[in-house]
Protein backbone atom coordinates (compact mmCIF):
# COMPACT_ATOMS: atom_id res chain seq x y z
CA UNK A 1 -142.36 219.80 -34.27
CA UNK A 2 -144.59 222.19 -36.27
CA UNK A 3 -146.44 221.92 -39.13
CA UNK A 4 -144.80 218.94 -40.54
CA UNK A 5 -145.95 216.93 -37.46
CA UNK A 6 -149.80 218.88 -37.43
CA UNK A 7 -150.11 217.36 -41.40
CA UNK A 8 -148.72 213.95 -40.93
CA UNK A 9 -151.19 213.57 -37.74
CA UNK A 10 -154.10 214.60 -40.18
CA UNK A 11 -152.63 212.03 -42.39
CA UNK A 12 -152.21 209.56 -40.15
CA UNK A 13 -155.95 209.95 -38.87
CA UNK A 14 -158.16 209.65 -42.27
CA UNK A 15 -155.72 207.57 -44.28
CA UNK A 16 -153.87 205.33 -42.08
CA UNK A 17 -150.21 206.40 -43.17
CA UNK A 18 -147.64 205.88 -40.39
CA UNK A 19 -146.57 209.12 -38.76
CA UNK A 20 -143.19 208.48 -40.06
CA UNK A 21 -143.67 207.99 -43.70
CA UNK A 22 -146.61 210.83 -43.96
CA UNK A 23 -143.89 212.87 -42.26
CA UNK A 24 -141.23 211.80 -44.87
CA UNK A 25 -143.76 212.96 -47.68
CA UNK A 26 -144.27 216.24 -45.86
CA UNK A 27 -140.90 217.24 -44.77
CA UNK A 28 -139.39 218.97 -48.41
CA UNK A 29 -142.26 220.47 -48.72
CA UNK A 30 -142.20 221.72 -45.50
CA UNK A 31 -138.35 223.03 -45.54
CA UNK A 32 -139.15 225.10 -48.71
CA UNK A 33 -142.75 226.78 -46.87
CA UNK A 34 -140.66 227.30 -43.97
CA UNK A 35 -137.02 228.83 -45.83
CA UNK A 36 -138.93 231.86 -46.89
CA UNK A 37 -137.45 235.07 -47.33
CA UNK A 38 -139.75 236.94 -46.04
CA UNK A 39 -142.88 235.03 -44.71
CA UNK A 40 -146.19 236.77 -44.37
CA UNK A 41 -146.49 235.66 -40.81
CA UNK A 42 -144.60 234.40 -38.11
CA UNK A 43 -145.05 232.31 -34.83
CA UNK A 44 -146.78 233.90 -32.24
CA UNK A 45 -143.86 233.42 -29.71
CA UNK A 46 -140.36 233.70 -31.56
CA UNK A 47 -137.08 233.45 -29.35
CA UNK A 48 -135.18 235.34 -31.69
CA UNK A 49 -134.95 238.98 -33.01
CA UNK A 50 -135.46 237.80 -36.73
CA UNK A 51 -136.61 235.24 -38.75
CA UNK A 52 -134.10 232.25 -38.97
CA UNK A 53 -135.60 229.38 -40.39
CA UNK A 54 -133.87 229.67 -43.69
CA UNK A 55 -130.30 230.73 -41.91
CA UNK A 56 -131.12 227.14 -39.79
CA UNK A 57 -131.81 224.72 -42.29
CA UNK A 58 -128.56 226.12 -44.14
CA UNK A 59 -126.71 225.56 -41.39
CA UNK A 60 -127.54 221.74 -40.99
CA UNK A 61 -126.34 221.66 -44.48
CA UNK A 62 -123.40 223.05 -43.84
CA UNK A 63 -122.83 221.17 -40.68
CA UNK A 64 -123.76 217.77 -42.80
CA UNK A 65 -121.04 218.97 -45.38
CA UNK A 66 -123.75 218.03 -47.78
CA UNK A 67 -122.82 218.40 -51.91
CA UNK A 68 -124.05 221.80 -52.66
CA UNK A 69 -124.16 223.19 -49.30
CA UNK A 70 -122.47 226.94 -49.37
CA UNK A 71 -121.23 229.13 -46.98
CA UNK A 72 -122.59 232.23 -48.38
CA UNK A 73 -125.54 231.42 -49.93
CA UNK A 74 -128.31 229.88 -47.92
CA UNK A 75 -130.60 229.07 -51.02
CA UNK A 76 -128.34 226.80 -52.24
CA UNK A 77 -127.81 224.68 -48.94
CA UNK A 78 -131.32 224.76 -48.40
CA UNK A 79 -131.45 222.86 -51.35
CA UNK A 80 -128.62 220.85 -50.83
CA UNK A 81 -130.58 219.81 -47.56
CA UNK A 82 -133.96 219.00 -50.05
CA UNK A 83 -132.02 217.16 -52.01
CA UNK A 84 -130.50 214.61 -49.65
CA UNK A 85 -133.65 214.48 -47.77
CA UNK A 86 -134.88 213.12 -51.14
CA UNK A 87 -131.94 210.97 -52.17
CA UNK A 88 -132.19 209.16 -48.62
CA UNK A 89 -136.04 208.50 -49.48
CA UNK A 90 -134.84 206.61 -52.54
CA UNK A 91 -132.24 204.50 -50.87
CA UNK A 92 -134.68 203.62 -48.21
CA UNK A 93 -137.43 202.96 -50.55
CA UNK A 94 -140.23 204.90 -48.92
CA UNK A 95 -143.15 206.30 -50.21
CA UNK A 96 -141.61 210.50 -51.67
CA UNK A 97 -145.55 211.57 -52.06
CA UNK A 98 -148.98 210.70 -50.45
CA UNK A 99 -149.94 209.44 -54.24
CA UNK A 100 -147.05 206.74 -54.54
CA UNK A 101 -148.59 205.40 -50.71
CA UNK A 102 -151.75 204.57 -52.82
CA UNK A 103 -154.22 207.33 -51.67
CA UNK A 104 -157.20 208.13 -54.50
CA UNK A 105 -156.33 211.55 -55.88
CA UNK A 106 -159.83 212.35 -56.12
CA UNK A 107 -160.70 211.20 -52.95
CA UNK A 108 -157.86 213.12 -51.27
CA UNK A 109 -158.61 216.18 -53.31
CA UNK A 110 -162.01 215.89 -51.58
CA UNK A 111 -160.60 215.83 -47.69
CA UNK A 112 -158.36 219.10 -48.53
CA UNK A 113 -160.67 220.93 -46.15
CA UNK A 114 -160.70 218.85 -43.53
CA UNK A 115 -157.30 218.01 -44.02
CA UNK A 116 -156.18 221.59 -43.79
CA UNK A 117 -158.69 222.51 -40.99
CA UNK A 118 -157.31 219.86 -38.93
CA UNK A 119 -154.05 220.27 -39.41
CA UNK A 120 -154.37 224.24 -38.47
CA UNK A 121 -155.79 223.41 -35.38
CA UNK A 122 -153.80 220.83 -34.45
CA UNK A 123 -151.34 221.33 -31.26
CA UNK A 124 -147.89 221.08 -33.11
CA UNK A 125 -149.07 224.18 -35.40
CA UNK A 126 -148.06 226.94 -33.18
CA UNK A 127 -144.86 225.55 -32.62
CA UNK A 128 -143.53 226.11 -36.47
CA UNK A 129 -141.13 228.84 -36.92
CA UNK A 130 -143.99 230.37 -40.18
CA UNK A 131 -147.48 230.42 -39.13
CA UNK A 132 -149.66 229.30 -41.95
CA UNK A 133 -152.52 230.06 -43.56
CA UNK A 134 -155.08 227.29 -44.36
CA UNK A 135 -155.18 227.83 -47.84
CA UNK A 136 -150.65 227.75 -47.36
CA UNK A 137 -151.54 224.21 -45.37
CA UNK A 138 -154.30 223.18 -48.47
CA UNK A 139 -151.19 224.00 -50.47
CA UNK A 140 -148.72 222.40 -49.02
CA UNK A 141 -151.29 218.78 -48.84
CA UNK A 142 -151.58 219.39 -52.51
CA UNK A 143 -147.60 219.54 -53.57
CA UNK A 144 -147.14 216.67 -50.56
CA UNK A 145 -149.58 214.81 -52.92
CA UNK A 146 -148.31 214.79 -55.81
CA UNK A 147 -144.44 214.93 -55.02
C-alpha cells in the first residue's frame, strides 16, 4: 500500500476520483519519491538491513523484461518501469494527471493542506518503504496535478 494508496483516498474523498484512476495519476510520481538514493527518512518498521525500494522497482523491470530495463543500472529500469506505467495509461485511455480528470487548478491548489494533512495521517502512510514529509506529500499532489 503506502503513500500511493493514503493520496488517492484523499482524492477519492474531496473530489470524487475512483481509487483506481487517482491511484493511476499518483503511482509515477510515487515510484520516483520512493527510488531515492538516499531518502531523508525511512519507515518506522523496515524488514530489511538497507533501503531497497529503488533495488525493487528495478527488479520488476527486469523481471517484466521491459525496453530499457538494465541489469546494472537501477536508474535506468526504474525508468523503464515509469515509462510503461505511462505508455499503459495511454493505451487504456485514463486520466495521466488529476488536471486531465477535470479538477479546478485553483481550487485544488487551495485543498493542498488538507490534502497533504490527510493523506499523512492516513493508515496506508506508515506502510511506504520512505516516510514523507507533508510538504514531500504537498509535493508530490502538486506534480500528480499537473502530470
Amino acid at each position: 500500500l503506502g503513500i500511493c494508496h493514503s493520496m488517492a483516498h484523499q482524492l477519492g474523498h474531496m473530489y470524487h476520483i475512483p481509487h483506481g484512476l487517482a491511484n493511476s495519476m499518483l503511482i509515477t510520481h510515487v515510484i520516483r519519491y520512493n527510488a531515492a538514493d538516499c531518502p531523508a527518512k525511512r519507515t518506522a518498521f523496515p524488514q530489511y538491513d538497507h533501503y531497497q525500494a529503488k533495488e525493487q522497482y528495478a527488479t520488476i523491470a527486469r523481471f517484466c523484461k521491459l525496453e530499457g530495463a538494465d541489469m546494472k543500472e537501477e536508474n535506468k529500469s526504474v525508468d523503464a518501469l515509469i515509462t510503461r506505467i505511462v505508455k499503459m495509461q495511454e493505451e487504456l485511455g485514463v486520466p495521466k494527471c488529476i488536471k486531465e480528470f477535470g479538477i479546478d487548478e485553483k481550487m485544488f491548489m487551495g485543498s493542498l493542506d488538507t490534502l497533504a494533512k490527510m493523506a499523512y495521517d492516513d493508515q496506508c502512510t506508515g506502510a511506504n518503504p520512505r516516510h514523507p514529509l507533508i510538504t514531500e506529500l504537498k509535493q508530490l499532489f502538486v506534480d500528480a496535478y499537473h502530470g
